[in-house]
Protein backbone atom coordinates (compact mmCIF):
# COMPACT_ATOMS: atom_id res chain seq x y z
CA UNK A 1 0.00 0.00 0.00
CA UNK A 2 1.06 3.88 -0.92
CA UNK A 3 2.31 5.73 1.26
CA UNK A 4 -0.35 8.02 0.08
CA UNK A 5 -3.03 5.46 -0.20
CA UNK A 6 -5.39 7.04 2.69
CA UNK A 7 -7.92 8.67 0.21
CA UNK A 8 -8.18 5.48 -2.19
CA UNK A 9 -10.17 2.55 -1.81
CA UNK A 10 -8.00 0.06 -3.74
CA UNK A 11 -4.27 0.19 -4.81
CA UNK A 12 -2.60 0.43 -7.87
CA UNK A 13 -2.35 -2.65 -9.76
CA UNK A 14 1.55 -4.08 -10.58
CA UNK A 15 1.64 -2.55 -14.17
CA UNK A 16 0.18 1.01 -13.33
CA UNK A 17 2.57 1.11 -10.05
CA UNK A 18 5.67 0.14 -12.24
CA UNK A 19 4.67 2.27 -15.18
CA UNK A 20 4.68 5.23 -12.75
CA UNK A 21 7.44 3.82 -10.73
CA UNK A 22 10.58 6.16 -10.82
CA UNK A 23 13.23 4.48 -8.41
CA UNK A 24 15.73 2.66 -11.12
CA UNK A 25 16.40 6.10 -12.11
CA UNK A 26 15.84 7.77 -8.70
CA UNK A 27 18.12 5.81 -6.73
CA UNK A 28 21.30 7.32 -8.16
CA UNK A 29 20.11 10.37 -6.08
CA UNK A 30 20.05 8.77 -2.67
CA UNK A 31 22.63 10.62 -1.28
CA UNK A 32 20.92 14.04 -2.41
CA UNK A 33 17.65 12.69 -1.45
CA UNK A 34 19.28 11.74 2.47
CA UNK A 35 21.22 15.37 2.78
CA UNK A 36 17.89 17.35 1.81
CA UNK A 37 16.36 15.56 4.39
CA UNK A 38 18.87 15.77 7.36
CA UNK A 39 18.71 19.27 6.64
CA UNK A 40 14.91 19.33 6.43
CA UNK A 41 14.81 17.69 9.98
CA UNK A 42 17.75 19.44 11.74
CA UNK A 43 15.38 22.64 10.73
CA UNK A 44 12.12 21.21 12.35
CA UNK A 45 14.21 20.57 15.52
CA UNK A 46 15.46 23.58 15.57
CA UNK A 47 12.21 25.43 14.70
CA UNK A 48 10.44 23.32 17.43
CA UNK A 49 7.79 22.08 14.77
CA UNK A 50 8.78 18.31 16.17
CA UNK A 51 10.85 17.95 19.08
CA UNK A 52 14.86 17.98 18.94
CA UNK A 53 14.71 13.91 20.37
CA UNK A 54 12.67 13.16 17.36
CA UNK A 55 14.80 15.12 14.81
CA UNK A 56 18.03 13.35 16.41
CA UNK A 57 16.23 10.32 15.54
CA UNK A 58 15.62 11.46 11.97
CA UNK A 59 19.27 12.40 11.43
CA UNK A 60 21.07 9.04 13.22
CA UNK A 61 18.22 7.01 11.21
CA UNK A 62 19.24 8.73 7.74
CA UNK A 63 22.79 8.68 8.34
CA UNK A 64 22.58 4.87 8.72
CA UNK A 65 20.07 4.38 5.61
CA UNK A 66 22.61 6.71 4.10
CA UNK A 67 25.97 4.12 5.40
CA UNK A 68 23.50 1.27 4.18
CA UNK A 69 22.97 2.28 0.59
CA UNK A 70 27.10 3.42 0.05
CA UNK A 71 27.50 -0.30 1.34
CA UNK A 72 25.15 -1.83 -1.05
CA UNK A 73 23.03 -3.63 1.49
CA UNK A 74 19.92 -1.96 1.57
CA UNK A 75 16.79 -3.58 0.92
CA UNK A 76 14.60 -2.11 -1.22
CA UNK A 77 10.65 -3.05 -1.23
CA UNK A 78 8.57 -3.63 -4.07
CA UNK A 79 6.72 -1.32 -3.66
CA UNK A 80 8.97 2.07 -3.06
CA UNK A 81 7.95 4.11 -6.31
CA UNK A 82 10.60 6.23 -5.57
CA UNK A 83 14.01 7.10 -3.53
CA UNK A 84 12.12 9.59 -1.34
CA UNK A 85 9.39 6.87 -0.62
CA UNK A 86 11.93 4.59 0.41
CA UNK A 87 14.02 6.04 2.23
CA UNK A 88 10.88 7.37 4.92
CA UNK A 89 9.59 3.78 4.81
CA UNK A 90 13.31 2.40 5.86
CA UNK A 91 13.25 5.67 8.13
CA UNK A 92 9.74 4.87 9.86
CA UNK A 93 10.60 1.13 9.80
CA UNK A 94 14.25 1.65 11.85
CA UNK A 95 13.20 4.87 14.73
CA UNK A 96 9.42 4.38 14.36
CA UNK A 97 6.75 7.15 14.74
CA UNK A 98 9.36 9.85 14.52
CA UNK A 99 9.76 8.50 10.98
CA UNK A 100 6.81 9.24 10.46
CA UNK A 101 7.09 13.00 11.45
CA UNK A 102 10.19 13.51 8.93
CA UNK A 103 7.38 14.77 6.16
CA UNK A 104 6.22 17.57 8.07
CA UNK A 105 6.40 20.81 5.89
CA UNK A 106 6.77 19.08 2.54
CA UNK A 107 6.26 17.90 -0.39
CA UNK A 108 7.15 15.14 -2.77
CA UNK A 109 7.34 18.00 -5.32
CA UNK A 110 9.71 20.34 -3.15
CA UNK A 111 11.94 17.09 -1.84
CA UNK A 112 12.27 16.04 -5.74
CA UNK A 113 13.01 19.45 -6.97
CA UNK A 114 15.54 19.72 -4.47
CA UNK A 115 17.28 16.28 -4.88
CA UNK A 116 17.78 17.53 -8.76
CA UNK A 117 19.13 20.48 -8.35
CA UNK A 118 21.70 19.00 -5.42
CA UNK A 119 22.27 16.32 -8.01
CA UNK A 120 22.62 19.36 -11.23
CA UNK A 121 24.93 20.90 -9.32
CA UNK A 122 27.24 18.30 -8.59
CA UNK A 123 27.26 16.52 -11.38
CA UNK A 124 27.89 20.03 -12.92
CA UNK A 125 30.95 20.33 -10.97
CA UNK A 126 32.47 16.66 -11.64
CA UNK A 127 31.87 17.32 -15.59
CA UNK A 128 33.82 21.04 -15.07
CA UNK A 129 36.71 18.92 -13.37
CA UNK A 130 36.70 16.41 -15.97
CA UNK A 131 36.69 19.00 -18.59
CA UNK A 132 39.88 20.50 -17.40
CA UNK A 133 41.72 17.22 -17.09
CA UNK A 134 40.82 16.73 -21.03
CA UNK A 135 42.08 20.39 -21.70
CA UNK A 136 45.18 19.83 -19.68
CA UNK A 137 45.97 16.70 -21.92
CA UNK A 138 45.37 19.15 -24.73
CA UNK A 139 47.68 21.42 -23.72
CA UNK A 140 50.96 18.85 -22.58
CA UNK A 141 50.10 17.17 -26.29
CA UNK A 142 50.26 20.86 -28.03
CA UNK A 143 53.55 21.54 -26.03
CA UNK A 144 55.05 18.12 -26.68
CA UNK A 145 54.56 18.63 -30.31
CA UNK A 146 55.65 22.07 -30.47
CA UNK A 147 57.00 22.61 -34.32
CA UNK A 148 55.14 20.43 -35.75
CA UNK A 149 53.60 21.73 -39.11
CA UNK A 150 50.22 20.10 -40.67
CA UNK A 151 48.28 21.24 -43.57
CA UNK A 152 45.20 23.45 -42.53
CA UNK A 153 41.79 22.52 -44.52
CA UNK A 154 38.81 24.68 -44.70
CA UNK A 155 35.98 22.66 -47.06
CA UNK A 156 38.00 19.89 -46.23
CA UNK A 157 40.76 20.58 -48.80
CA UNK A 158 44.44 21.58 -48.23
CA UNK A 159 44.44 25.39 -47.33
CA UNK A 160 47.35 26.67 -45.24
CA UNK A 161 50.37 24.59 -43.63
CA UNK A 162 49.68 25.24 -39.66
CA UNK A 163 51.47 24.32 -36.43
CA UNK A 164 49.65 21.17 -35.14
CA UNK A 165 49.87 22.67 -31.97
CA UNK A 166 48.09 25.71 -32.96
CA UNK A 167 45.31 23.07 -34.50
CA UNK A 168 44.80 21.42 -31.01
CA UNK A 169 44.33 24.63 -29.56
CA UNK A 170 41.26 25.40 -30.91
CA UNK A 171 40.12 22.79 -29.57
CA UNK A 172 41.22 24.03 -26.24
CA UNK A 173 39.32 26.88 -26.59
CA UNK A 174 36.06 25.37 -27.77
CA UNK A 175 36.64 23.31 -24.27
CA UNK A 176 37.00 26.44 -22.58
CA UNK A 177 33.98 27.77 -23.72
CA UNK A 178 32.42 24.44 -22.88
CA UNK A 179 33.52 24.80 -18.91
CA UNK A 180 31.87 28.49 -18.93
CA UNK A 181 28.21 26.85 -19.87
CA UNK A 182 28.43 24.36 -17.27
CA UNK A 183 29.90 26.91 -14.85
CA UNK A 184 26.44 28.77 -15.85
CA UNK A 185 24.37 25.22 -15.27
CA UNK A 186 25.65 25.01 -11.71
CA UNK A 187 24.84 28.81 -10.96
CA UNK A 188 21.52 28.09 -12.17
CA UNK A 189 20.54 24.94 -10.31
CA UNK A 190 22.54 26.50 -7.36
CA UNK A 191 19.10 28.15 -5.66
CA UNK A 192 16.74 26.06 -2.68
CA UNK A 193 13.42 25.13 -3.68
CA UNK A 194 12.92 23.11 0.06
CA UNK A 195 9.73 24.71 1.82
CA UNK A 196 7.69 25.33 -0.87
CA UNK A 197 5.79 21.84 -0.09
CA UNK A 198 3.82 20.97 -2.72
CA UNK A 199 3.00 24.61 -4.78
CA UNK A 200 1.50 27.54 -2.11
CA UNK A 201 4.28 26.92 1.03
CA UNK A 202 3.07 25.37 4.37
CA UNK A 203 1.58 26.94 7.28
CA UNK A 204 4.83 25.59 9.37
CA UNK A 205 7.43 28.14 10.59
CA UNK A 206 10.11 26.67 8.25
CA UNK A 207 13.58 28.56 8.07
CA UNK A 208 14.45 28.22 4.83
CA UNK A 209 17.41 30.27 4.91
CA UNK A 210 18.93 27.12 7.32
CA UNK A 211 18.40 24.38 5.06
CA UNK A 212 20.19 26.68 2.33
CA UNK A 213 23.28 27.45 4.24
CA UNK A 214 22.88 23.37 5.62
CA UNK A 215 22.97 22.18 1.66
CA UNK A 216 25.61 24.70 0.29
CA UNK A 217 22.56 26.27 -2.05
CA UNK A 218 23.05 30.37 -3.03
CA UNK A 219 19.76 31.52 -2.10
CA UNK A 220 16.22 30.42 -1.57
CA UNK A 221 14.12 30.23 -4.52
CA UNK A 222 11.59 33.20 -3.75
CA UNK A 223 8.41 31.53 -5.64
CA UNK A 224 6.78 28.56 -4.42
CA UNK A 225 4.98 27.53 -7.50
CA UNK A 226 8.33 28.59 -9.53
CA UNK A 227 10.21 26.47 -7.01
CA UNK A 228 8.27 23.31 -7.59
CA UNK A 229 7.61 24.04 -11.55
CA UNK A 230 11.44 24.94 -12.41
CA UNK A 231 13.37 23.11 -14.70
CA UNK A 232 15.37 25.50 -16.99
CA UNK A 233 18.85 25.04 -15.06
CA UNK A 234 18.54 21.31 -16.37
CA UNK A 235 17.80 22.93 -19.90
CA UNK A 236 20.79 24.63 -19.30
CA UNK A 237 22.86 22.19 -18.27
CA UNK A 238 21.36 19.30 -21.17
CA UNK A 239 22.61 22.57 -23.87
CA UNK A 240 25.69 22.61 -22.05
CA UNK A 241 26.27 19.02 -22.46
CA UNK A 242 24.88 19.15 -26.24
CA UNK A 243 27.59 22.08 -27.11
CA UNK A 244 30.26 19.91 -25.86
CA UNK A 245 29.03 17.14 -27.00
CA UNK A 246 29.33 18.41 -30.77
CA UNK A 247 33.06 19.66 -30.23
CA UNK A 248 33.82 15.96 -28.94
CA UNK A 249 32.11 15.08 -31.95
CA UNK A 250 34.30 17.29 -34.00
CA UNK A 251 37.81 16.18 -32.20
CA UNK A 252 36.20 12.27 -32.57
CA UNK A 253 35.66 12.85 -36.36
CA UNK A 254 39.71 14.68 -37.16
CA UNK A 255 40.98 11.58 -34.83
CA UNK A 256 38.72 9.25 -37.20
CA UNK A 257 40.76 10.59 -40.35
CA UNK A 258 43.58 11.39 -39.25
CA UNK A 259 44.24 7.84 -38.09
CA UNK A 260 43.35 6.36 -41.71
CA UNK A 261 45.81 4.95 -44.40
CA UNK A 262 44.73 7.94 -46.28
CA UNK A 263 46.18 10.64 -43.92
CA UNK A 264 48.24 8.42 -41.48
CA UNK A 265 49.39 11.89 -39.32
CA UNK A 266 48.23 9.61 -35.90
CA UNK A 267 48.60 6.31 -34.90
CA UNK A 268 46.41 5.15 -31.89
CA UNK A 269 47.62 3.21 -28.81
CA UNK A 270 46.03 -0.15 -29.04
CA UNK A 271 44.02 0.42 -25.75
CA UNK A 272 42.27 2.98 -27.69
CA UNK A 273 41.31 0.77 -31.05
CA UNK A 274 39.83 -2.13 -31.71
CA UNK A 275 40.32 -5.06 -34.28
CA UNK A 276 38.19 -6.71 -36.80
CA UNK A 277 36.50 -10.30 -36.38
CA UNK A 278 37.17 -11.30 -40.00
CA UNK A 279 39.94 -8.73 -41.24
CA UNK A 280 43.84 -9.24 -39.49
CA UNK A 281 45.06 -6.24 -40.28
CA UNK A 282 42.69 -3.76 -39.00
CA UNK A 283 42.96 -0.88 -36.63
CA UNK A 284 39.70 0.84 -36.11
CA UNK A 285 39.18 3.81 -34.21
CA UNK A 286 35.78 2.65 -32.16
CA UNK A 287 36.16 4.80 -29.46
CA UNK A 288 36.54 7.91 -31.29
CA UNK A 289 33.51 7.03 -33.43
CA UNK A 290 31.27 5.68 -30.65
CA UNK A 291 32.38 9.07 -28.92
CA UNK A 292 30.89 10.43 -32.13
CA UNK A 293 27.45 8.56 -32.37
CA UNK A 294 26.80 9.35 -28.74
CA UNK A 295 26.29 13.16 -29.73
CA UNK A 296 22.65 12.19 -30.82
CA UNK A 297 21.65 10.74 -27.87
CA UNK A 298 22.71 13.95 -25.72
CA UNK A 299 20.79 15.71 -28.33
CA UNK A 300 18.01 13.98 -27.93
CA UNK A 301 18.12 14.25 -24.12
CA UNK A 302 17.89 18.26 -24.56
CA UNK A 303 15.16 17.41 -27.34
CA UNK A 304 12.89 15.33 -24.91
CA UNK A 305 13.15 18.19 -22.38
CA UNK A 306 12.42 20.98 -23.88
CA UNK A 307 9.13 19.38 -25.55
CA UNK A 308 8.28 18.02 -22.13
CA UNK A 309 8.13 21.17 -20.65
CA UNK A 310 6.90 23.43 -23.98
CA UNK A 311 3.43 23.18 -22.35
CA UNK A 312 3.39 22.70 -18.49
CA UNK A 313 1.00 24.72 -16.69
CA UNK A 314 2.07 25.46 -13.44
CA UNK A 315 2.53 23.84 -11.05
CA UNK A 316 3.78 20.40 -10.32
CA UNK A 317 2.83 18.15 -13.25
CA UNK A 318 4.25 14.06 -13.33
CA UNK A 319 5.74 14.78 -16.59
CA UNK A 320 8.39 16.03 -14.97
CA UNK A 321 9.45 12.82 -13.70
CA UNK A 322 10.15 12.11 -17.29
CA UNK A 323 13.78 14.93 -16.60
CA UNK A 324 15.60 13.02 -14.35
CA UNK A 325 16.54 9.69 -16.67
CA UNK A 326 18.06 12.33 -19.53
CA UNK A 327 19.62 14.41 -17.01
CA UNK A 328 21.75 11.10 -16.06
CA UNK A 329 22.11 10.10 -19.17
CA UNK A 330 23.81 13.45 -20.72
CA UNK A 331 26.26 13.99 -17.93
CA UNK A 332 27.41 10.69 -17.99
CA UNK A 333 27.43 10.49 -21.30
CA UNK A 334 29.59 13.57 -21.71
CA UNK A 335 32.27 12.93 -18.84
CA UNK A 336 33.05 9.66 -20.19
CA UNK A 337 33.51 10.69 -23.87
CA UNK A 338 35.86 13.23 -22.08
CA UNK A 339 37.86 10.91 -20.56
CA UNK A 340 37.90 8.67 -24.09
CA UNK A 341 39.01 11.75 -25.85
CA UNK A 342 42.00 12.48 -23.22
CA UNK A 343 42.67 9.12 -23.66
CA UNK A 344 43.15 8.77 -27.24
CA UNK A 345 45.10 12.10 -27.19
CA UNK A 346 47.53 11.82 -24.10
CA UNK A 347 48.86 8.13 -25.87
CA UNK A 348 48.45 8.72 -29.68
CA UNK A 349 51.77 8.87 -31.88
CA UNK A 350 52.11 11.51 -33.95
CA UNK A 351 53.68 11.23 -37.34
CA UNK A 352 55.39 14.20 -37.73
CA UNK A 353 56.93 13.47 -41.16
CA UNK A 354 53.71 12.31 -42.77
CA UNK A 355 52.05 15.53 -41.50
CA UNK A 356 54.75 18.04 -42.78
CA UNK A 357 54.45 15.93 -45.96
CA UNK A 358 51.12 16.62 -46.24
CA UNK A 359 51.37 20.36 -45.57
CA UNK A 360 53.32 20.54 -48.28
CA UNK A 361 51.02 19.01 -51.06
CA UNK A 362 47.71 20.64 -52.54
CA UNK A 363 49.06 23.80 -53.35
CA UNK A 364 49.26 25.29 -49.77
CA UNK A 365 51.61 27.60 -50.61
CA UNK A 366 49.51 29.65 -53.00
CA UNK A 367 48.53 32.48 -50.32
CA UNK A 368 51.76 33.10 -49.59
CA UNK A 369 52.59 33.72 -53.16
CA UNK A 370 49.99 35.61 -53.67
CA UNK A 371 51.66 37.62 -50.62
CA UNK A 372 54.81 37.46 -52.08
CA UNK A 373 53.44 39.76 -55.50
CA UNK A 374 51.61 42.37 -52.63
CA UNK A 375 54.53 42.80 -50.95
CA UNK A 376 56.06 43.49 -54.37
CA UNK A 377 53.94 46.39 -55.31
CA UNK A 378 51.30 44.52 -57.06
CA UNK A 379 47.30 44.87 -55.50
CA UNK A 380 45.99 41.55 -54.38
CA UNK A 381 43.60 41.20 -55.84
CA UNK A 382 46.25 41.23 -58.86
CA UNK A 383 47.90 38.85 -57.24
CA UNK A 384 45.35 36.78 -56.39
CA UNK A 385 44.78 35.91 -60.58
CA UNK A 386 48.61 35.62 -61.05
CA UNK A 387 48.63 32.86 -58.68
CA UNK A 388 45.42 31.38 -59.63
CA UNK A 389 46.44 31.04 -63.01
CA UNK A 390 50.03 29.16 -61.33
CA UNK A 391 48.27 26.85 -59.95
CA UNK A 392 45.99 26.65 -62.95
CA UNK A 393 49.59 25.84 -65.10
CA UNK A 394 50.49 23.28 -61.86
CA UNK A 395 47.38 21.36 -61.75
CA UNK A 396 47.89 21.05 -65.43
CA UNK A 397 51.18 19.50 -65.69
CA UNK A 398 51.17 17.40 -62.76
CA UNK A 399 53.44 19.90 -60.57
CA UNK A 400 53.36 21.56 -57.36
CA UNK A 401 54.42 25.36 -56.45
CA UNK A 402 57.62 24.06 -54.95
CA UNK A 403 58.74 22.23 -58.24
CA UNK A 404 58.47 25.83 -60.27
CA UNK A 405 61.94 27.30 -61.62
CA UNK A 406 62.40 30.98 -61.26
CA UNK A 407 61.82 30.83 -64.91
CA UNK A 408 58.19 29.83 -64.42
CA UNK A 409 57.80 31.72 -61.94
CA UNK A 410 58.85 35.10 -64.06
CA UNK A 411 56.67 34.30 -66.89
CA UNK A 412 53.82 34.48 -64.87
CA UNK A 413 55.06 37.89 -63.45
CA UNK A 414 58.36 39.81 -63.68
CA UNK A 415 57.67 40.69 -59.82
CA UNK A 416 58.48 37.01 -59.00
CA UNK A 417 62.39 36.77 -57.57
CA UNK A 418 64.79 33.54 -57.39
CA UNK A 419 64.05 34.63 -53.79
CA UNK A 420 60.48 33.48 -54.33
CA UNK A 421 61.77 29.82 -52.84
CA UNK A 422 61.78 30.77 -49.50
CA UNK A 423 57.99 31.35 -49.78
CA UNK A 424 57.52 27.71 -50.59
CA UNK A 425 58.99 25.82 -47.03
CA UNK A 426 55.84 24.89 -45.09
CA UNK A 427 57.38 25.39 -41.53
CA UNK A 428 58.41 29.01 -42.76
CA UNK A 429 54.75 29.42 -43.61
CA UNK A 430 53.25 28.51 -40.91
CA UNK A 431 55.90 30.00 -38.51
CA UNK A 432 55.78 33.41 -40.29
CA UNK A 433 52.22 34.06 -38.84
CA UNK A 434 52.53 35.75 -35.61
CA UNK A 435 50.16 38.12 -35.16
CA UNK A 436 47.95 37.33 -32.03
CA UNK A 437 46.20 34.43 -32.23
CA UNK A 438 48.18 33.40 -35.74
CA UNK A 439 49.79 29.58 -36.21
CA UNK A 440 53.61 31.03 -35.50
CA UNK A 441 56.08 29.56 -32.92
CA UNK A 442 55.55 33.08 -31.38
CA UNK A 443 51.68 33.81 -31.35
CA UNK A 444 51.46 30.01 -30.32
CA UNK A 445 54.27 29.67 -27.36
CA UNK A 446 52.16 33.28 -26.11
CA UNK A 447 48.74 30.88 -26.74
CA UNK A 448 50.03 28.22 -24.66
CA UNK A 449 50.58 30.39 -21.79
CA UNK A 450 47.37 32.24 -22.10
CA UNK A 451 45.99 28.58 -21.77
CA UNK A 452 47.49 27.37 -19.14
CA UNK A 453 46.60 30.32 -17.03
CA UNK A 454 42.72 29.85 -17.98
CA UNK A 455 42.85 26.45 -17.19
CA UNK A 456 44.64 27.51 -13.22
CA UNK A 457 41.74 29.55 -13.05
CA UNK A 458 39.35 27.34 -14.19
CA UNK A 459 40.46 24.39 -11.96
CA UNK A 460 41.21 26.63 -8.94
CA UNK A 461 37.77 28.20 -9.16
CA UNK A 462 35.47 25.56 -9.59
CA UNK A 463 36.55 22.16 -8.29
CA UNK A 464 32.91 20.05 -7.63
CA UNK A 465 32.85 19.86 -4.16
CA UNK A 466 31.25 16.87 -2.26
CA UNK A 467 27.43 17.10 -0.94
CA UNK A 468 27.50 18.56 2.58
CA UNK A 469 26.95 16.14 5.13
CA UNK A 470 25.00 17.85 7.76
């Protein structure tokens, strides 16, 4: 029988009870569920709504449900629909009628909202934390491979020879940008919805301002029915997730071809591929693209959300039951496709030689060039059609920029000097870029130590902390 069971004649039957049932999902909150309500009955002691013998009771019971569960030998009952059901049935069961008493002042819809954002919060913090330990490896892969040169693509094709370094980097900085949504997430869950019972408050002399300071919260959310109703800081955090989601997606899918026969710049550590059942020699990069597919499902967590709550009316409604499971699912998702991508990154081998080859080839030299004839005098837009129609003449007869004599060179334009060579060296092009924020040794080595002082910040600031233990 329900806990809430006094105003029906007959129970559930087993299909309706499990169909409503929220406990496999709920009972990776029990330790959020157990601090909201040692704070909730340390207040009602202290407020003397129930005596401070009973609310000792209430916290030495929790603590030990709380010891129980982290053990693994609690016994759940068939028929707890959820973790805040069971724990006040194990609660009334173990100190008796003081049990009983814990419920005073609430709700199921406060406790829950509570529980989530203890849970938003944390699990914001942990996926901050791992998201600095992926930009770290980032950064010590960047600075191990300082020097390198790789051929930039935009559409794909070969563009501009780059500094691999400077590549990772942006990467680093998408991650970056990544830790300042989530910092947002947690701000936004950070707020105590506890006291606002089920939608209008209660008629007890709660202190809300105790059980904030008691579970680390910012402030008290001020409306009840908001309190209860509220679930944009999970929106927040599911976007959050999604963002970072797609530039793991974006890292997953470079690692994907970089690792291929075709490019061959990487070579994955074997704990970080897999083999085929029917093919010897291959190599696959599974991790990378099952880091990949997962992107959908974190959009799709965001997705079921948002067109859960598109048209709630206020206030409690049990559709919100349906935002815990993709809550779980998008934060876990995302911090361990984290730690796959620092993984794969921190013990790939980079083939220098194969990249530098590769800068060299497709014509990546042409901008420069083009440079070369601006510098000279000539406009560049000029330039521009001089070198368009060199690499026209190239294309044509099989050649690249670098295999030119000064002779072809000239008849193409009388601007063009024997020390037009120079021009041609991918390192010297990529290296020659220096202005802030460019892909030279310089503007990189100063990029480096820009990012290194975000990410002390960023790990000083914001380290998850662990749920307060009243």
């Amino acid at each position: 029988m329900a806990l809430w069971s006094g105003r029906f004649e007959r129970d559930v039957d087993e299909f309706t009870q499990r169909f409503g049932a929220s406990l496999p999902i709920d009972r990776r909150m029990y330790r959020q569920d157990i601090a909201a309500s040692i704070a909730h009955a340390r207040m009602l002691g202290r407020q003397g709504i129930v005596s401070q013998e009973d609310a000792q009771d209430m916290v030495e019971g929790l603590s030990a449900i709380r010891e129980s569960m982290d053990q693994g030998g609690f016994v759940w009952d068939v028929g707890d629909e959820d973790i805040h059901m069971a724990v006040e049935r194990a609660l009334t069961e173990r100190i008796g009628a003081a049990g009983a008493r814990l419920h005073t002042g609430r709700s199921r819809n406060d406790q829950v909202a509570t529980d989530i954002r203890l849970f938003a919060k944390q699990a914001a913090g942990r996926l901050m934390e791992e998201n600095c330990r992926l930009r770290r490896t980032i950064l010590e892969v960047a600075q191990r491979h300082m020097g390198v040169v790789m051929p930039g693509y935009t559409h794909l094709q070969h563009a501009q020879p780059v500094l691999f370094s400077h590549h990772l980097l942006a990467y680093f900085w998408m991650f970056t940008r990544d830790h300042t949504r989530l910092e947002a997430a947690r701000t936004a869950a950070d707020a105590n919805p506890l006291g606002a019972a089920a939608l209008a408050g209660t008629t007890y002399p709660l202190d809300r301002a105790y059980t904030t300071r008691l579970l680390g919260f910012d402030h008290e959310i001020p409306n009840s029915m908001d309190a209860v109703s509220d679930r944009d800081y999970l929106l927040d955090l599911d976007y959050a997730c999604a963002v970072s989601m797609m530039h793991l997606s974006r890292l997953c899918e470079e690692v994907v071809l970089w690792s291929s026969t075709e490019f061959g710049f990487i070579t994955l550590s074997d704990s970080y591929s897999t083999g085929s059942s029917i093919m010897p020699q291959k190599k696959n990069p599974d991790f990378a693209e099952l880091a990949r597919g997962k992107t959908g499902r974190v959009y799709g967590d965001l997705m079921a959300l948002l067109t859960t709550m598109k048209s709630l009316p206020l206030a409690y409604n049990k559709d919100l039951q349906e935002c815990k499971e993709g809550l779980v699912d998008a934060t876990d998702t995302l911090r361990d496709c984290m730690a796959i991508a620092s993984g794969m990154l921190g013990t790939m081998t980079v083939n220098a030689e194969s990249m530098l080859a590769g800068a060299g080839r497709g014509l990546t030299a042409a901008t420069d060039v083009a440079d070369y004839l601006a510098k000279k005098g000539m406009p560049f837009r000029e330039a521009h059609e001089v070198v368009g129609r060199l690499v026209l003449y190239c294309e044509k007869r099989g050649k690249g920029l670098e295999d030119l004599t000064a002779d072809e060179f000239r008849a193409a334009s009388p601007l063009f000097g024997d020390d037009i060579a120079q021009d041609l060296d991918p390192a010297g092009i990529a290296n020659a870029r220096n202005t802030y924020g460019g892909t030279g040794c310089t503007a990189v080595e100063r990029q480096l130590d820009e990012a290194q002082e975000r990410l002390k910040k960023d790990g000083r600031e914001w380290a998850a902390p662990d749920l307060p233990m009243q």
